[in-house]
PDB file of N, CA and C in Angstrom:
ATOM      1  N   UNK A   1      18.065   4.998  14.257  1.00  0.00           N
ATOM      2  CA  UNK A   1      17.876   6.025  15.242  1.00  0.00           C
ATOM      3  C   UNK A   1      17.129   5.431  16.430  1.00  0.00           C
ATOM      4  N   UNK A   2      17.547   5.853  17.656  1.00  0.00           N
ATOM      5  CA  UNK A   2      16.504   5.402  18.644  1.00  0.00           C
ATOM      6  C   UNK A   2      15.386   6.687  19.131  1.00  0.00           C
ATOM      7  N   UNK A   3      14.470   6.013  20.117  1.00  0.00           N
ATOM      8  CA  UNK A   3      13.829   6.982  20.325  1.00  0.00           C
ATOM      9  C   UNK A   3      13.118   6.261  21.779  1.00  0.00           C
ATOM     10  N   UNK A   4      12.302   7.253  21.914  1.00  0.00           N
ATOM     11  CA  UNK A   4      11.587   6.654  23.479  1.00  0.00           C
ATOM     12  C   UNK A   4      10.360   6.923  22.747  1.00  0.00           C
ATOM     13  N   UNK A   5       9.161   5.931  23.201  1.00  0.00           N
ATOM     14  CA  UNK A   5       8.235   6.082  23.016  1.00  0.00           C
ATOM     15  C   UNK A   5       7.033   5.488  24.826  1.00  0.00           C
ATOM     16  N   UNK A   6       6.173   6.068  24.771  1.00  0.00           N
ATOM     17  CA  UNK A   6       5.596   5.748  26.224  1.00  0.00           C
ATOM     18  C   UNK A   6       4.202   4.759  25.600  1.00  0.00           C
ATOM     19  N   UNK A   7       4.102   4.218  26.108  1.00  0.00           N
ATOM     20  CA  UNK A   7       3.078   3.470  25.698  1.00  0.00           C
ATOM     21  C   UNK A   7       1.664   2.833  27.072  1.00  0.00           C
ATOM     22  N   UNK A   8       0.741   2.893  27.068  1.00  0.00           N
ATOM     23  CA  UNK A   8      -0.282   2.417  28.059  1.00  0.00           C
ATOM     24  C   UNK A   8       0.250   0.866  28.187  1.00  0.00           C
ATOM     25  N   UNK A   9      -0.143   0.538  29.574  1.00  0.00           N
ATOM     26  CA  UNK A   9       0.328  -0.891  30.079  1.00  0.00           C
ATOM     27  C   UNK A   9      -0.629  -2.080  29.554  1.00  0.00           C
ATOM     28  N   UNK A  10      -1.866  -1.548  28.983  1.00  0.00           N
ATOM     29  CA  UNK A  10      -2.691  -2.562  28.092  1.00  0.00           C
ATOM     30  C   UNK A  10      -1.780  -2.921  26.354  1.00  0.00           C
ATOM     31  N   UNK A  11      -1.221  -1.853  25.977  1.00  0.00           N
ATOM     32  CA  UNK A  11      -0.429  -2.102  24.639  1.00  0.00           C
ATOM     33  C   UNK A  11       0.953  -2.336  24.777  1.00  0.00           C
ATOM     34  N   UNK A  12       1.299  -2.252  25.803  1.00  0.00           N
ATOM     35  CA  UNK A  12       2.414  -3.019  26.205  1.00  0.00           C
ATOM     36  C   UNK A  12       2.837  -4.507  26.374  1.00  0.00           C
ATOM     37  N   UNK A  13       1.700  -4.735  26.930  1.00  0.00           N
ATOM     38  CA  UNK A  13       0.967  -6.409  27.304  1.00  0.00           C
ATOM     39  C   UNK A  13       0.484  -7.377  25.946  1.00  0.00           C
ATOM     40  N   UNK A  14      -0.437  -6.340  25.158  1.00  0.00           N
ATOM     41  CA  UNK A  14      -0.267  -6.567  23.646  1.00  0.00           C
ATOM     42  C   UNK A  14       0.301  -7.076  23.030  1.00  0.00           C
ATOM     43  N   UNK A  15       1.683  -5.992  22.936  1.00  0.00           N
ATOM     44  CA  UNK A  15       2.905  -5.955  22.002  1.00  0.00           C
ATOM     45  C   UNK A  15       3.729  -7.152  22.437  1.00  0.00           C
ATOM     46  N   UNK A  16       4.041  -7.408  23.980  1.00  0.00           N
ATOM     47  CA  UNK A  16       4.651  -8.619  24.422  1.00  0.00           C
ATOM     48  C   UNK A  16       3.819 -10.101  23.794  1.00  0.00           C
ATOM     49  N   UNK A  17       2.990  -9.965  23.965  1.00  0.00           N
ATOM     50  CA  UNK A  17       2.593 -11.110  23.609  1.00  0.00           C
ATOM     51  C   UNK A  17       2.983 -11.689  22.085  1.00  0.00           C
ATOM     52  N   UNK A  18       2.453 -10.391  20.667  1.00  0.00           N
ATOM     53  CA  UNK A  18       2.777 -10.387  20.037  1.00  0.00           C
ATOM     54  C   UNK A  18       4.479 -11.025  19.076  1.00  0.00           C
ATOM     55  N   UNK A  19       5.216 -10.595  19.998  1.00  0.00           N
ATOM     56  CA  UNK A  19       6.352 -10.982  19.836  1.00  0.00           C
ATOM     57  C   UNK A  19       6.966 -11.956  20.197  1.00  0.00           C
ATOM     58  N   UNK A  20       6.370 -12.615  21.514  1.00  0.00           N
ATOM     59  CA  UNK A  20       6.181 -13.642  21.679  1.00  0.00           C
ATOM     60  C   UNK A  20       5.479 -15.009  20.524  1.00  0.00           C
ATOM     61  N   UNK A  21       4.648 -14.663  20.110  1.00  0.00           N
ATOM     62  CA  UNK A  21       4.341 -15.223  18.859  1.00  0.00           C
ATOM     63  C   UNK A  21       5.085 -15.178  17.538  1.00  0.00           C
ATOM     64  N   UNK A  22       5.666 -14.167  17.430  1.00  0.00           N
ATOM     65  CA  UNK A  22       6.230 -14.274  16.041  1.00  0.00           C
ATOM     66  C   UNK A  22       7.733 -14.155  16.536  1.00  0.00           C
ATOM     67  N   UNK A  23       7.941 -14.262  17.526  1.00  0.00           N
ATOM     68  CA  UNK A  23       9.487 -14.412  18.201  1.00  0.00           C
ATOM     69  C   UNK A  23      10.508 -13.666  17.311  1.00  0.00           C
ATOM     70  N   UNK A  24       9.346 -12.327  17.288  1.00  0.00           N
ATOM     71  CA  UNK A  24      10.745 -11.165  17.222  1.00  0.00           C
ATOM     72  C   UNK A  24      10.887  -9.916  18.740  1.00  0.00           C
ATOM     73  N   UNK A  25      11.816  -9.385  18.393  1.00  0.00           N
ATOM     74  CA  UNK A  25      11.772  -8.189  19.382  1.00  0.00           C
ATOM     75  C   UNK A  25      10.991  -6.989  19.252  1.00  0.00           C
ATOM     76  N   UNK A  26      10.939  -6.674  20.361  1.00  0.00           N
ATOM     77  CA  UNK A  26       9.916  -5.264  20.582  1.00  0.00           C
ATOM     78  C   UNK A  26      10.036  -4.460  19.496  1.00  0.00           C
ATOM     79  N   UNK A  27      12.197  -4.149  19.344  1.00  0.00           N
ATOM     80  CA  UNK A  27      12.032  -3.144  18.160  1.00  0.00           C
ATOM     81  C   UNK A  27      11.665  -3.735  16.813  1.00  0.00           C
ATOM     82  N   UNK A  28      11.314  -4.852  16.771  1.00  0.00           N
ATOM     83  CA  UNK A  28      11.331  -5.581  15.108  1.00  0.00           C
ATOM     84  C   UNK A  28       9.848  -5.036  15.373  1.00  0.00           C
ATOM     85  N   UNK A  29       9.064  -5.381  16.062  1.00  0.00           N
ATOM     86  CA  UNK A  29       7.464  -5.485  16.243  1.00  0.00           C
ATOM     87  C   UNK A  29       7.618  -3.882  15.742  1.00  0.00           C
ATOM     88  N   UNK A  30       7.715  -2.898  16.060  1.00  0.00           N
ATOM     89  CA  UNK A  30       7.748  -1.557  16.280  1.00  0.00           C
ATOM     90  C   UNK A  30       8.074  -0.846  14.965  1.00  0.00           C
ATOM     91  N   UNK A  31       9.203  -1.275  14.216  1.00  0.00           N
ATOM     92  CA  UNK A  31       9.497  -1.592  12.943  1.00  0.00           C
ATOM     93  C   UNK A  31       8.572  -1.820  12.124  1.00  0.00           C
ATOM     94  N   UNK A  32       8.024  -2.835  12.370  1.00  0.00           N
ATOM     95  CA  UNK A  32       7.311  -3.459  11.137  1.00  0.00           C
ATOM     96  C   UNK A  32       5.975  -2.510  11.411  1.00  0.00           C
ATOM     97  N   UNK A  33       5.530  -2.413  13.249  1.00  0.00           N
ATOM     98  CA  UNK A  33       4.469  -1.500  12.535  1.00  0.00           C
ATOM     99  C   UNK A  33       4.177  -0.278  11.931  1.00  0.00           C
ATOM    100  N   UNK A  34       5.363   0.600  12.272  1.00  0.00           N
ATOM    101  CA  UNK A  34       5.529   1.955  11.536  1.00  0.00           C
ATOM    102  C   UNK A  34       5.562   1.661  10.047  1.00  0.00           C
ATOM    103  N   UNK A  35       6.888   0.565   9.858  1.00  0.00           N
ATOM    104  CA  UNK A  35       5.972   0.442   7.890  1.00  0.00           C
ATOM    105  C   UNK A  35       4.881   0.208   7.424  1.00  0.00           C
ATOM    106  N   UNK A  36       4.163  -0.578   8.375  1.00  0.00           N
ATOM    107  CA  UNK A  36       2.937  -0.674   7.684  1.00  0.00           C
ATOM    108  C   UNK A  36       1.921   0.483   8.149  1.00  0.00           C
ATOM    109  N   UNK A  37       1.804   1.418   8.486  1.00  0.00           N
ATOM    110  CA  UNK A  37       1.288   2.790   9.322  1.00  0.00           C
ATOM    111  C   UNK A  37       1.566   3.439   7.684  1.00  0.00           C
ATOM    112  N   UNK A  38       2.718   3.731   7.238  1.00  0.00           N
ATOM    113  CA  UNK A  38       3.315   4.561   6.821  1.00  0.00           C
ATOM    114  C   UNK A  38       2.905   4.156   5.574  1.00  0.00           C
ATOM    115  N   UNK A  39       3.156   2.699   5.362  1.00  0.00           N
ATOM    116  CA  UNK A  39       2.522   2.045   3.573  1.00  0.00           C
ATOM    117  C   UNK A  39       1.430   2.568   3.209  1.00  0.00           C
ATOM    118  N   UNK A  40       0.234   2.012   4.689  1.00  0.00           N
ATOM    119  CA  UNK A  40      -1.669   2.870   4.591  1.00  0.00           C
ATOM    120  C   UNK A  40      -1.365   4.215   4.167  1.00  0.00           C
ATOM    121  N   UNK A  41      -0.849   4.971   5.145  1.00  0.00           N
ATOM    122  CA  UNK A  41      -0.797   6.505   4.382  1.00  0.00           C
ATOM    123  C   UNK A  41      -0.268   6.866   3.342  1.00  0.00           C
ATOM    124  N   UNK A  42       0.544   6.660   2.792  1.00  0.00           N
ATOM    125  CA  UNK A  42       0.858   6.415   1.529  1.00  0.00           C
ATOM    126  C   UNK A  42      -0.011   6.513   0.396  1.00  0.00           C
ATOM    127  N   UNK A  43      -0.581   7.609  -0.524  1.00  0.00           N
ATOM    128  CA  UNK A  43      -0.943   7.196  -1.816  1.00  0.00           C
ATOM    129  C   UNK A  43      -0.641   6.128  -2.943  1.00  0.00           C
ATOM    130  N   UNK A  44      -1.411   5.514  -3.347  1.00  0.00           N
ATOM    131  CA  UNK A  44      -0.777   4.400  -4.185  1.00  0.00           C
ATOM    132  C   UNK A  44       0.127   5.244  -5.332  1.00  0.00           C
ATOM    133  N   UNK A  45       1.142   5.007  -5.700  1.00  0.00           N
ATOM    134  CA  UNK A  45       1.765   5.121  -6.991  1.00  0.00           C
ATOM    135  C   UNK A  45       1.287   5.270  -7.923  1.00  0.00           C
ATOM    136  N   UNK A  46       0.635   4.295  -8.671  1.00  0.00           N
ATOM    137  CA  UNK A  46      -0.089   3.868 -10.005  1.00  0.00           C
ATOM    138  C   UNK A  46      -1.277   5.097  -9.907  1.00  0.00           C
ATOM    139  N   UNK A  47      -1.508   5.559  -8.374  1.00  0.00           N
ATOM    140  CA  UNK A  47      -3.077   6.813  -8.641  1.00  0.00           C
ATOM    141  C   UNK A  47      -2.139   7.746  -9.411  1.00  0.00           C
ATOM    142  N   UNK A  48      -1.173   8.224  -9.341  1.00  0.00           N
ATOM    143  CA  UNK A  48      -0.363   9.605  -9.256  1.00  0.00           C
ATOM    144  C   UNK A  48       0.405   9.230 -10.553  1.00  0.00           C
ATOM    145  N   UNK A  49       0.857   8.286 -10.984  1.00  0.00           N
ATOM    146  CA  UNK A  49       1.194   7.769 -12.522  1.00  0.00           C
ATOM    147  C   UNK A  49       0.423   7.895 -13.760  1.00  0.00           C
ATOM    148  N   UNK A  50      -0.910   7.101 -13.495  1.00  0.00           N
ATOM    149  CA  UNK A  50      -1.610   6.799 -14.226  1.00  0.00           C
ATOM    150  C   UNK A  50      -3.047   8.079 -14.370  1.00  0.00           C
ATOM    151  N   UNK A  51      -2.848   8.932 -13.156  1.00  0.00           N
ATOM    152  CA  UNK A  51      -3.779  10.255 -13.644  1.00  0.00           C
ATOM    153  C   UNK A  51      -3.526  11.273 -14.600  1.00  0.00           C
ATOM    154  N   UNK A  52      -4.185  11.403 -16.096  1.00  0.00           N
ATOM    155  CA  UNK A  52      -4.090  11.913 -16.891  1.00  0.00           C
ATOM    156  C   UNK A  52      -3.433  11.600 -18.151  1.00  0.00           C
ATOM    157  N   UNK A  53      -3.394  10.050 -17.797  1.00  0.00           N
ATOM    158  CA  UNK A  53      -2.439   9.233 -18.833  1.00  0.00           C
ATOM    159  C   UNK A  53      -2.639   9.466 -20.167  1.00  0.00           C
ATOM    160  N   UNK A  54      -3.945   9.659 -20.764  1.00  0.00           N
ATOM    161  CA  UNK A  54      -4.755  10.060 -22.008  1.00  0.00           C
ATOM    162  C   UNK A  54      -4.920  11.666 -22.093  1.00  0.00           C
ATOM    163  N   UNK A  55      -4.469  12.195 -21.530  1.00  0.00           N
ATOM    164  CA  UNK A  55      -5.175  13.502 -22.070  1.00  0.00           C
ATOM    165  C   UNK A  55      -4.455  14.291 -23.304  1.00  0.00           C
ATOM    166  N   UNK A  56      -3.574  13.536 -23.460  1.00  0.00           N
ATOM    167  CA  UNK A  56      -2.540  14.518 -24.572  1.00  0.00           C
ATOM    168  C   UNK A  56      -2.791  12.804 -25.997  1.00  0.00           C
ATOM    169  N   UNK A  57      -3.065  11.967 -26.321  1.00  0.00           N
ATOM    170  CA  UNK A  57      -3.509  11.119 -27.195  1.00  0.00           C
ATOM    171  C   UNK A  57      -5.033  11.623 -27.836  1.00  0.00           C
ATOM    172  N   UNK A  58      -4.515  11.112 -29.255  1.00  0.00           N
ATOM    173  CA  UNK A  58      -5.593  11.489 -30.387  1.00  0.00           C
ATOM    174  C   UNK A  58      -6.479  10.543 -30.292  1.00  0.00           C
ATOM    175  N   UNK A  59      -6.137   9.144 -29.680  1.00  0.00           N
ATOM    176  CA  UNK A  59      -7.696   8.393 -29.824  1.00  0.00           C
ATOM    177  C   UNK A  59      -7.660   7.969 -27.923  1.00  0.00           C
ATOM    178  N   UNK A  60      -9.158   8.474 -28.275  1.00  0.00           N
ATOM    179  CA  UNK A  60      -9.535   8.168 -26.751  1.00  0.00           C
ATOM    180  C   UNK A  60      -9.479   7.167 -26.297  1.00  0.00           C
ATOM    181  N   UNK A  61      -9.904   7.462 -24.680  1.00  0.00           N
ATOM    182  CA  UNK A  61      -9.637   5.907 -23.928  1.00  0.00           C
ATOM    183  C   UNK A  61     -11.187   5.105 -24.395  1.00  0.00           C
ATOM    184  N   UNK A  62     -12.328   5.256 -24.273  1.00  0.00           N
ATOM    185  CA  UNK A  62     -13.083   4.873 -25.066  1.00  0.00           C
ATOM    186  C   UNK A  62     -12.797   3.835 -26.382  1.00  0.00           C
ATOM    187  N   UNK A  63     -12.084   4.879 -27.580  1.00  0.00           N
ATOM    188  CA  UNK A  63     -12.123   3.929 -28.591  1.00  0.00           C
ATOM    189  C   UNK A  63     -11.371   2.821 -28.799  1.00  0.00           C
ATOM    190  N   UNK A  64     -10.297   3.614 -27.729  1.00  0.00           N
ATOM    191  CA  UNK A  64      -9.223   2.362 -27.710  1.00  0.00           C
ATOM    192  C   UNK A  64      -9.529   1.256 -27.211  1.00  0.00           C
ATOM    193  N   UNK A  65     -10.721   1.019 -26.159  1.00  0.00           N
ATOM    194  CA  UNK A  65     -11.001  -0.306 -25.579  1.00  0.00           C
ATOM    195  C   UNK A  65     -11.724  -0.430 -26.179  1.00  0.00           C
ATOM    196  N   UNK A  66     -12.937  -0.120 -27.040  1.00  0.00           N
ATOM    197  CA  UNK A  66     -13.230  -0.640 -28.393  1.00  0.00           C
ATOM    198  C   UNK A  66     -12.219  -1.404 -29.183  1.00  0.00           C
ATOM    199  N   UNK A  67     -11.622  -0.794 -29.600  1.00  0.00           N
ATOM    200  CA  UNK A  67     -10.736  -1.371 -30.663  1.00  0.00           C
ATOM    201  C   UNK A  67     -10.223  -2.798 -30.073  1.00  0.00           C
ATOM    202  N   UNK A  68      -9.549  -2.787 -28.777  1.00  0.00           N
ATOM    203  CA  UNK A  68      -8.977  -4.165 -28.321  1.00  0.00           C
ATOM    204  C   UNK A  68      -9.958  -5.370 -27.893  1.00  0.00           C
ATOM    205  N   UNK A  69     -11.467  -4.777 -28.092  1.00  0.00           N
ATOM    206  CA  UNK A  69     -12.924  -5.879 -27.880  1.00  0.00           C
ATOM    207  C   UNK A  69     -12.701  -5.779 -29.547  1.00  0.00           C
ATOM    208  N   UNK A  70     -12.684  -5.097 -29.882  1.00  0.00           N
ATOM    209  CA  UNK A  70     -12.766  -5.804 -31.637  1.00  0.00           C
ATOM    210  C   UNK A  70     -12.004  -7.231 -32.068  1.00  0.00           C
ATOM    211  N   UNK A  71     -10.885  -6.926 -31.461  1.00  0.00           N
ATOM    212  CA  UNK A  71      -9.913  -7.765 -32.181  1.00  0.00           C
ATOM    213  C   UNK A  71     -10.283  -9.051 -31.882  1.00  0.00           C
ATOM    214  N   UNK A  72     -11.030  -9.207 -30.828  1.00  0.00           N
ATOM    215  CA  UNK A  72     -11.265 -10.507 -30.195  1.00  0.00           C
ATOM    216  C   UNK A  72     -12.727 -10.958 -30.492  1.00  0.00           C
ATOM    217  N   UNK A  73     -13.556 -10.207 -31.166  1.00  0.00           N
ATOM    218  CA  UNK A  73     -15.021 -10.249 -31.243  1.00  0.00           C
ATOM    219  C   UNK A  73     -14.819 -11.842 -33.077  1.00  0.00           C
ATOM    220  N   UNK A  74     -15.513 -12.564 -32.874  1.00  0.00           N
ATOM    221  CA  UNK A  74     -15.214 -13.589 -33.682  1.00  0.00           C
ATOM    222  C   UNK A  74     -16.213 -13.458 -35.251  1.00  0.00           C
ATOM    223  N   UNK A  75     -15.577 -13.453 -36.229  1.00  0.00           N
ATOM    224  CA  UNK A  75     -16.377 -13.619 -37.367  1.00  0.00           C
ATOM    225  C   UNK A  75     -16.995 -14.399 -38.110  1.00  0.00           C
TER     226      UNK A  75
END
């Protein structure tokens, strides 16, 4: 999709340079920074996976990391 975007003549000057360095184009620069805009906002995955992972298991999260320091504790 295209779009217009207006930008101040200090981030303009910026962005040129920028691309100049990594010798892509404006829209690659523009690209890449909306994904990474969009990645930050983004909740991690693993928060929204892994919340409440234990609550329906008979042995707690507690004993269970007990148990896996046991196995390794030397006799």
């Amino acid at each position: 999709m295209r779009t217009i975007v207006d930008l101040p003549e200090e981030q303009l000057q910026a962005l040129a340079r920028v691309c100049r360095q990594e010798k892509i184009s404006r829209a690659e620069a523009v690209r890449r920074a909306v994904a990474g805009w969009v990645a930050a906002a983004s909740p991690p995955p693993s928060a929204e996976v892994g919340f409440g992972l234990w609550r329906h298991k008979k042995l707690k999260a507690r004993q269970h990391v007990d148990g896996l320091r046991a196995e390794w504790e030397r006799s």
